[in-house]
N, C-alpha and C. Protein backbone atom coordinates (compact mmCIF):
# COMPACT_ATOMS: atom_id res chain seq x y z
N UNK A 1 71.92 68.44 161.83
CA UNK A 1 70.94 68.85 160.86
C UNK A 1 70.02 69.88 161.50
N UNK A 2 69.54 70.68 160.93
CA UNK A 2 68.61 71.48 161.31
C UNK A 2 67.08 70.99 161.54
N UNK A 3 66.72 71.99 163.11
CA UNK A 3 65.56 71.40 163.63
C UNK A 3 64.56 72.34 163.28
N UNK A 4 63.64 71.72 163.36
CA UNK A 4 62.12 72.63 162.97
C UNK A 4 61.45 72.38 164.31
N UNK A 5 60.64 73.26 164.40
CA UNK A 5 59.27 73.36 166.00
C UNK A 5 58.27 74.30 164.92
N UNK A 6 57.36 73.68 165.21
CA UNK A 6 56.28 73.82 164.54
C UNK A 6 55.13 75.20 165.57
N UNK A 7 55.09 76.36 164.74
CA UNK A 7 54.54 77.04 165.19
C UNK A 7 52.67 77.01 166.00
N UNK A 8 51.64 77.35 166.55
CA UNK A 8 50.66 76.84 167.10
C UNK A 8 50.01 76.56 165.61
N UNK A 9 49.96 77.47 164.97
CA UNK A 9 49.23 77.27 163.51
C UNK A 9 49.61 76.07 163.10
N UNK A 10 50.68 75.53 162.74
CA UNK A 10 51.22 74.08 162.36
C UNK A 10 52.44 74.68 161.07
N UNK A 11 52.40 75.84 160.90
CA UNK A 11 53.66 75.75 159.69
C UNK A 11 55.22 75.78 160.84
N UNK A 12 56.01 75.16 159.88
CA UNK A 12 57.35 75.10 160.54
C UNK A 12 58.26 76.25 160.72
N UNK A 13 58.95 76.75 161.73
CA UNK A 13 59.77 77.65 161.93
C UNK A 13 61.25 77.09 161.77
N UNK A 14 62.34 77.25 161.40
CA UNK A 14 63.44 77.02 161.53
C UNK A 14 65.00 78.35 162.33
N UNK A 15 65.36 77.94 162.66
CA UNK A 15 66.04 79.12 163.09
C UNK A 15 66.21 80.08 164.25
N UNK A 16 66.68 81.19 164.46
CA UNK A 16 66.29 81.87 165.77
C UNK A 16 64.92 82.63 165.54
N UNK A 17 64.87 83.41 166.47
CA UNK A 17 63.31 83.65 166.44
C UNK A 17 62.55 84.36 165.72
N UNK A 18 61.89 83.77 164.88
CA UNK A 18 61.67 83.93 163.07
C UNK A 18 60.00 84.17 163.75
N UNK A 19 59.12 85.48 163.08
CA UNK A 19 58.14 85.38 163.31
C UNK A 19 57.48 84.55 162.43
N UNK A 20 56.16 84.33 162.87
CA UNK A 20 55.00 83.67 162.04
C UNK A 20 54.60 84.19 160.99
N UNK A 21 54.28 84.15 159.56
CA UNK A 21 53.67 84.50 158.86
C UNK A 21 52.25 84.91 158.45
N UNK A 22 51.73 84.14 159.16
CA UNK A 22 50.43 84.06 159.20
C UNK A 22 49.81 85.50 159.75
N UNK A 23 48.42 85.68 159.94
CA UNK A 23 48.22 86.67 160.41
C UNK A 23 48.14 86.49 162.15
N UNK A 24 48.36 87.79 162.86
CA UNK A 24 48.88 87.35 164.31
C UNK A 24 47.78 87.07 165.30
N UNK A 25 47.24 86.26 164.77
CA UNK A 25 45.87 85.83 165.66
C UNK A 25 46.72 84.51 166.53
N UNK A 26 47.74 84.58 166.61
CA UNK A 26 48.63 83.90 167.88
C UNK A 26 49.57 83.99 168.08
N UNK A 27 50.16 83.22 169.04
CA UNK A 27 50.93 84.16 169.63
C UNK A 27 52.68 84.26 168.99
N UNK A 28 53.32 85.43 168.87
CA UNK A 28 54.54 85.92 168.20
C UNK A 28 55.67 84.97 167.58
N UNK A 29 56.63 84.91 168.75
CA UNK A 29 57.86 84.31 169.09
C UNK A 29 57.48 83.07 168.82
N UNK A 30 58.50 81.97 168.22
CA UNK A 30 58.26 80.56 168.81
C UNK A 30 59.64 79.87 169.28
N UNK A 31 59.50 78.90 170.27
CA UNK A 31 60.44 78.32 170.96
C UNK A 31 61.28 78.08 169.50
N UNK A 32 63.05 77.74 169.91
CA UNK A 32 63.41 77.55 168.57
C UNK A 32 64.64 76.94 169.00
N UNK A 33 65.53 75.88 167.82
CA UNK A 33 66.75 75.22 168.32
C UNK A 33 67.38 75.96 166.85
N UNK A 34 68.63 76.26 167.69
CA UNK A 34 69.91 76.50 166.95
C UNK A 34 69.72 76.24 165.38
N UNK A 35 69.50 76.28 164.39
CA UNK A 35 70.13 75.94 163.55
C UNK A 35 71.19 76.21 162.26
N UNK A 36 71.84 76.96 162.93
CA UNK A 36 73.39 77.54 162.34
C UNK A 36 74.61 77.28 163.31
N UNK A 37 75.40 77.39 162.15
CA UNK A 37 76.34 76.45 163.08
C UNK A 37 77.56 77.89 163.77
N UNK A 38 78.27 77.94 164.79
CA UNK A 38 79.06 78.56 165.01
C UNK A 38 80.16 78.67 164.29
N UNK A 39 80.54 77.63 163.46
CA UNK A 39 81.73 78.08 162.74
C UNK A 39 81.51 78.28 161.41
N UNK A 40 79.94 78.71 160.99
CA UNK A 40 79.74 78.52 159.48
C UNK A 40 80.07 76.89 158.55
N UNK A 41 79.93 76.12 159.17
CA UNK A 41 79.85 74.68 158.48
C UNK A 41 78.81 74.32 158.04
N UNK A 42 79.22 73.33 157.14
CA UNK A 42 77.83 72.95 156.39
C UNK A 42 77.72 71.44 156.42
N UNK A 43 76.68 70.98 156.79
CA UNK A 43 76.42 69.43 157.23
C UNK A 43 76.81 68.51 156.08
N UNK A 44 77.19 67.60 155.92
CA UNK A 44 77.26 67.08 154.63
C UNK A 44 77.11 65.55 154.81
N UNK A 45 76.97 64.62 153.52
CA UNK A 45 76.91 63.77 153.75
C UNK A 45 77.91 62.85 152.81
N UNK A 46 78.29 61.77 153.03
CA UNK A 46 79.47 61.33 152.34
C UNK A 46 79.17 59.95 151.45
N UNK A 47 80.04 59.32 151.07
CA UNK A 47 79.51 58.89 149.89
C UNK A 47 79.10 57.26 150.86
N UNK A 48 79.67 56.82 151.60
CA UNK A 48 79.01 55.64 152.52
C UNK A 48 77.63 55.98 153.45
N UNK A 49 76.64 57.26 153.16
CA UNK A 49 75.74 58.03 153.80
C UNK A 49 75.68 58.45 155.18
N UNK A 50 76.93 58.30 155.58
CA UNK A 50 76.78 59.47 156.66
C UNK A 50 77.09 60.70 156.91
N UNK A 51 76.03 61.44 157.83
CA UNK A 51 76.09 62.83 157.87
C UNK A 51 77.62 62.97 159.00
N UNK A 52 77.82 63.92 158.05
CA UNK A 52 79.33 64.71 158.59
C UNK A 52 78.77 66.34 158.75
N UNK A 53 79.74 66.71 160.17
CA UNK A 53 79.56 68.29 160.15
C UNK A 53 80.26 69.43 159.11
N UNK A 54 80.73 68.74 158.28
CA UNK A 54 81.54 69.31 157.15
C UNK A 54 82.37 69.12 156.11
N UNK A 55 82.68 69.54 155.02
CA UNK A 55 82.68 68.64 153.51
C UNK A 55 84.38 68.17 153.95
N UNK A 56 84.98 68.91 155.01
CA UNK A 56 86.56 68.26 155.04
C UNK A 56 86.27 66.91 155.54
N UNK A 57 84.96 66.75 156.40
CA UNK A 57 84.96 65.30 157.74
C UNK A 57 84.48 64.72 156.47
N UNK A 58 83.84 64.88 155.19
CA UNK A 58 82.95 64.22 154.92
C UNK A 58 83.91 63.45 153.92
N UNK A 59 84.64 64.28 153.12
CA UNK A 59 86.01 64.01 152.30
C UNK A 59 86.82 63.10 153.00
N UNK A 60 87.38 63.08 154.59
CA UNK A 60 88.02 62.52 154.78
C UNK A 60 87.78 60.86 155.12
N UNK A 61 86.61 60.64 155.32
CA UNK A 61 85.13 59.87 155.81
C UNK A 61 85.84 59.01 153.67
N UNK A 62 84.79 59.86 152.85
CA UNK A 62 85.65 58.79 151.88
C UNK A 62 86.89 58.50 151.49
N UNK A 63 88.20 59.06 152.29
CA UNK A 63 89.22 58.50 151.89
C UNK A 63 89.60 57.49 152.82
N UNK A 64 89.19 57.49 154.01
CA UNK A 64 89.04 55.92 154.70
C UNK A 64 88.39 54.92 154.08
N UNK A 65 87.17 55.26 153.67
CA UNK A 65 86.65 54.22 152.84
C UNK A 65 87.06 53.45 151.93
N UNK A 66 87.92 54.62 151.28
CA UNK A 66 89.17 54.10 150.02
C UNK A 66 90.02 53.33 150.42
N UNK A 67 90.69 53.34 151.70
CA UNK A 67 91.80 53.42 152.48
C UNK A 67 91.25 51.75 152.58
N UNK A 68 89.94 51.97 153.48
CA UNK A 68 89.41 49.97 153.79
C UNK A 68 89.30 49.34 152.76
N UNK A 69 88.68 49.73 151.57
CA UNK A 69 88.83 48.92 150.35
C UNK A 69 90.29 48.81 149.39
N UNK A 70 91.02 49.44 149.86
CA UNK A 70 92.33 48.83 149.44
C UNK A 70 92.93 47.97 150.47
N UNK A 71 92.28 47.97 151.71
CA UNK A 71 93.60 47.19 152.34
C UNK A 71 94.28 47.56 153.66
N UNK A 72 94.28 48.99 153.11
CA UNK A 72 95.06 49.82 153.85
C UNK A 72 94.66 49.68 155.36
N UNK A 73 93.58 49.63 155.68
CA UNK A 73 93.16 50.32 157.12
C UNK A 73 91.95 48.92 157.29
N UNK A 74 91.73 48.43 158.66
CA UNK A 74 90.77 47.27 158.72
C UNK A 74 89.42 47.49 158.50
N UNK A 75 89.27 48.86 159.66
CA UNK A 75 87.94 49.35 160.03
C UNK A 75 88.41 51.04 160.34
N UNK A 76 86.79 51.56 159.94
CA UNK A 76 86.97 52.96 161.08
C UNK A 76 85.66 53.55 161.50
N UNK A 77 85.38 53.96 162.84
CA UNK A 77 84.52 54.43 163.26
C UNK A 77 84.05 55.56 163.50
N UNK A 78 83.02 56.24 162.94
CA UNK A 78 83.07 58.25 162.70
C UNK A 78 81.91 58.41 164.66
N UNK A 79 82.61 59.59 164.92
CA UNK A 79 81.72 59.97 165.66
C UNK A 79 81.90 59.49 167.24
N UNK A 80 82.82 59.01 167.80
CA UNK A 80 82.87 57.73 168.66
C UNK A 80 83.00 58.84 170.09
N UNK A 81 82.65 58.67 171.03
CA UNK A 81 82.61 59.64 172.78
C UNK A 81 84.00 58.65 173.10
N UNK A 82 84.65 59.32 173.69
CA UNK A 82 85.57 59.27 174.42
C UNK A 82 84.95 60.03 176.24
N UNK A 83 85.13 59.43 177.11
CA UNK A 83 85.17 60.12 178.44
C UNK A 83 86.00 60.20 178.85
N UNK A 84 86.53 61.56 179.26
CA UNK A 84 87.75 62.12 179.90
C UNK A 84 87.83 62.08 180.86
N UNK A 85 88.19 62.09 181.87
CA UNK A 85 88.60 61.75 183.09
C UNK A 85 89.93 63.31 184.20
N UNK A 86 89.62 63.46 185.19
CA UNK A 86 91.28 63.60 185.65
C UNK A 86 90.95 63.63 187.62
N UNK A 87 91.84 63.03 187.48
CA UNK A 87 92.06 62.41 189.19
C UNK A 87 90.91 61.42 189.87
N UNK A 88 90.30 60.83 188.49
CA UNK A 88 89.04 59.80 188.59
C UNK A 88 87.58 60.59 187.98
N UNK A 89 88.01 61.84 188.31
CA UNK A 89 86.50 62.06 188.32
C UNK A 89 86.26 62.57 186.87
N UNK A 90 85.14 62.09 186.67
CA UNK A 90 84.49 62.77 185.29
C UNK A 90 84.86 64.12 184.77
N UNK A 91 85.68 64.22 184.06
CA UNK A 91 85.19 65.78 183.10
C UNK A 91 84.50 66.32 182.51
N UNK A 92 84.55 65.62 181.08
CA UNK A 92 83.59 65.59 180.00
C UNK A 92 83.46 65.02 179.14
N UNK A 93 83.22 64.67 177.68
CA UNK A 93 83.09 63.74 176.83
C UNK A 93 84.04 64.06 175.52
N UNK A 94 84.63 63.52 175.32
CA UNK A 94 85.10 63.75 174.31
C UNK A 94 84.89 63.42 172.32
N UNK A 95 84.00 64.25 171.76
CA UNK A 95 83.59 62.86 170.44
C UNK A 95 84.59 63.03 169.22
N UNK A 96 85.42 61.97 169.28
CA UNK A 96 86.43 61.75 168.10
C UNK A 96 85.72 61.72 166.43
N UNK A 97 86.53 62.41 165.50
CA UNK A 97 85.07 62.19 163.99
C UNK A 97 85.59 60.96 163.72
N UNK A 98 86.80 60.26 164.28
CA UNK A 98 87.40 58.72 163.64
C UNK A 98 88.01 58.02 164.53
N UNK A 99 87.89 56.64 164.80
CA UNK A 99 88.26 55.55 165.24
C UNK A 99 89.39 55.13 164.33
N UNK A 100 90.13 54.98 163.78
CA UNK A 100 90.51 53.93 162.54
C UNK A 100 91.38 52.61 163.31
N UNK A 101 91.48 51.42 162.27
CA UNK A 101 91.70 50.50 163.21
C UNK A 101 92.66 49.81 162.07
N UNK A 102 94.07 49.93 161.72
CA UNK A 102 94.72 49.73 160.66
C UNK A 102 95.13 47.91 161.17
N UNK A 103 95.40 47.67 159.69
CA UNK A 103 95.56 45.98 159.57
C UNK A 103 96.51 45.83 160.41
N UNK A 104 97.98 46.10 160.85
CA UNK A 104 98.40 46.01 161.83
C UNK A 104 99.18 47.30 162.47
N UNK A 105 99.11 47.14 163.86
CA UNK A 105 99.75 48.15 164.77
C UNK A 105 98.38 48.63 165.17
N UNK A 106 98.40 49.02 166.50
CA UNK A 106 97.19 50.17 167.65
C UNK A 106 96.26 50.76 166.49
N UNK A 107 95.34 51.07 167.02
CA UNK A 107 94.32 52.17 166.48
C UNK A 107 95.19 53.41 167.07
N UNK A 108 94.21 54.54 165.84
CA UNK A 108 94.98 55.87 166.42
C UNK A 108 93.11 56.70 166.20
N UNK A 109 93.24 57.73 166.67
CA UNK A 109 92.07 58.55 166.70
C UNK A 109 92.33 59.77 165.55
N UNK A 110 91.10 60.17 164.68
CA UNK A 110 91.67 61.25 163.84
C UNK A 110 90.51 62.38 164.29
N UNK A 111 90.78 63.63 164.51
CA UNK A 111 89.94 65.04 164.56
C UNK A 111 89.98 65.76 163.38
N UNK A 112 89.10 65.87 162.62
CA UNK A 112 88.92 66.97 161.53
C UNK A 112 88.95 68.26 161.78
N UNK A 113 90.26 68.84 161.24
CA UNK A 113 89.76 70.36 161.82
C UNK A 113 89.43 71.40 160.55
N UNK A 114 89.05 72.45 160.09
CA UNK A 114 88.96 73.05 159.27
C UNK A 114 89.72 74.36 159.66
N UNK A 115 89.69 74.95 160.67
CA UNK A 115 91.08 76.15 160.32
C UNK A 115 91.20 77.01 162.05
N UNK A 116 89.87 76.94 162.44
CA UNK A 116 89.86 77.49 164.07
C UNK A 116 90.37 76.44 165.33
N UNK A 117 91.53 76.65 166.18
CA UNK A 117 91.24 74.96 167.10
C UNK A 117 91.49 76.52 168.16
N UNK A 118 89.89 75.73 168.96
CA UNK A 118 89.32 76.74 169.97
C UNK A 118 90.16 75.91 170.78
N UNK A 119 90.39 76.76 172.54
CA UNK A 119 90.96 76.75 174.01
C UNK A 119 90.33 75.40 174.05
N UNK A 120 88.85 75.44 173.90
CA UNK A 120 88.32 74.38 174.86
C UNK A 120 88.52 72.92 173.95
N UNK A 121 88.85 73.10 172.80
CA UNK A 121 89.29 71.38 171.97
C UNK A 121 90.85 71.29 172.63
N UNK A 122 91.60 72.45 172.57
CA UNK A 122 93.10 72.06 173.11
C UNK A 122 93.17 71.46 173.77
N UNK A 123 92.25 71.85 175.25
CA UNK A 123 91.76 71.33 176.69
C UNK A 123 91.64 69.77 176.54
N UNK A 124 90.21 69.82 175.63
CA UNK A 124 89.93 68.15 175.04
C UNK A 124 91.13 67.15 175.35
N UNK A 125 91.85 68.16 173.95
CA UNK A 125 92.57 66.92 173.22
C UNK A 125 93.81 66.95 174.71
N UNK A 126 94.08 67.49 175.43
CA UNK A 126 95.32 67.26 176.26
C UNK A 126 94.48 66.32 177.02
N UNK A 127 93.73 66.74 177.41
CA UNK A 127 93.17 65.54 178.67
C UNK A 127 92.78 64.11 177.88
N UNK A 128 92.70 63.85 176.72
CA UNK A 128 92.14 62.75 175.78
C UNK A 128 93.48 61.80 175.70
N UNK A 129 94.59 63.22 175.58
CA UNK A 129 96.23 62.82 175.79
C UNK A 129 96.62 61.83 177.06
N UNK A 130 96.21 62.31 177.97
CA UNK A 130 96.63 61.74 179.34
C UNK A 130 95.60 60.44 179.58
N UNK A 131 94.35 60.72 179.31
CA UNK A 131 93.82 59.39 179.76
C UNK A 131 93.84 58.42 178.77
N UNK A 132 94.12 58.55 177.85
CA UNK A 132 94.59 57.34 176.64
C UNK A 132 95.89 57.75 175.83
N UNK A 133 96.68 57.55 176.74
CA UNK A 133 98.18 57.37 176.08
C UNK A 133 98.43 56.95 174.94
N UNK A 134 97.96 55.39 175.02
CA UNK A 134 98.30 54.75 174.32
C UNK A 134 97.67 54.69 172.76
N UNK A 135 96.92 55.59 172.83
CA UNK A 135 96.20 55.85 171.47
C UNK A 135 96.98 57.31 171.04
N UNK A 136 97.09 56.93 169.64
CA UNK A 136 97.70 58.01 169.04
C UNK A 136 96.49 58.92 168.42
N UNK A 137 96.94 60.40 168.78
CA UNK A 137 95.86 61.32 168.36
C UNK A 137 96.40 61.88 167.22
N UNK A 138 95.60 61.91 165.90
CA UNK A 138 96.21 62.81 164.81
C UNK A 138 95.04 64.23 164.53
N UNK A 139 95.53 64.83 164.56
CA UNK A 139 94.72 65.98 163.86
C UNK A 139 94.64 66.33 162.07
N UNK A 140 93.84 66.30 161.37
CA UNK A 140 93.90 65.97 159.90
C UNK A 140 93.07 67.93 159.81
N UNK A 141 93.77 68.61 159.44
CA UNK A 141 93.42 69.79 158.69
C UNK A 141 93.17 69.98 157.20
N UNK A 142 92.54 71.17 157.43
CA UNK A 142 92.04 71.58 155.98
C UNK A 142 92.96 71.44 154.59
């Protein structure tokens, strides 16, 4: 979601570095966090209220839901870190948008993608490959 920092005056800034409105009896620039996304996504929220980074995660978010209330699937968990690993040592983190945990047989992991899969998710997902085998990775596209 998008962050606000509140300029010295007290009105809110959002964005990159957006001047003040006010008259400049202080000072210019204000500190500021990101709030656009690199791939043009739009935050959304789904119909069990959680925020998703985008209307495909958020869509797919209620068809699990559908999925648990029929039966289909036990449980599923949005959002979950995975830590990657290689030759012991720490890499980096990995955050899956789904856990799912079907009535019977393994959990498998699902990634929402919408249409770009950058170097550094490939990276992810191979090393996510090796240190959990035994979990099946699906990728669910647009």
């Amino acid at each position: 979601m998008a962050q606000f920092k509140k300029c010295k005056a007290g009105r809110n800034i959002r964005g990159t570095a957006y001047r003040c409105t006010l008259p400049q009896n202080h000072a210019g620039l204000h500190e500021y966090a990101a709030s656009y996304s690199k791939y043009k996504n739009k935050w959304c929220t789904c119909e069990q209220g959680h925020n998703h980074q985008s209307r495909v995660e958020a869509g797919r978010c209620n068809s699990l839901a559908t999925m648990k209330r029929g039966g289909a699937i036990k449980d599923f968990k949005s959002q979950v870190k995975y830590d990657l690993k290689c030759n012991g040592e720490h890499v980096t983190n990995h955050i899956i948008d789904f856990e799912v945990y079907p009535t019977k047989g393994p959990k498998w992991v699902e990634d929402v993608k919408g249409g770009l899969l950058s170097a550094e998710w490939r990276i992810k997902k191979r090393l996510f490959e090796l240190n959990y085998p035994k979990i099946e990775y699906k990728v669910v596209k647009r």
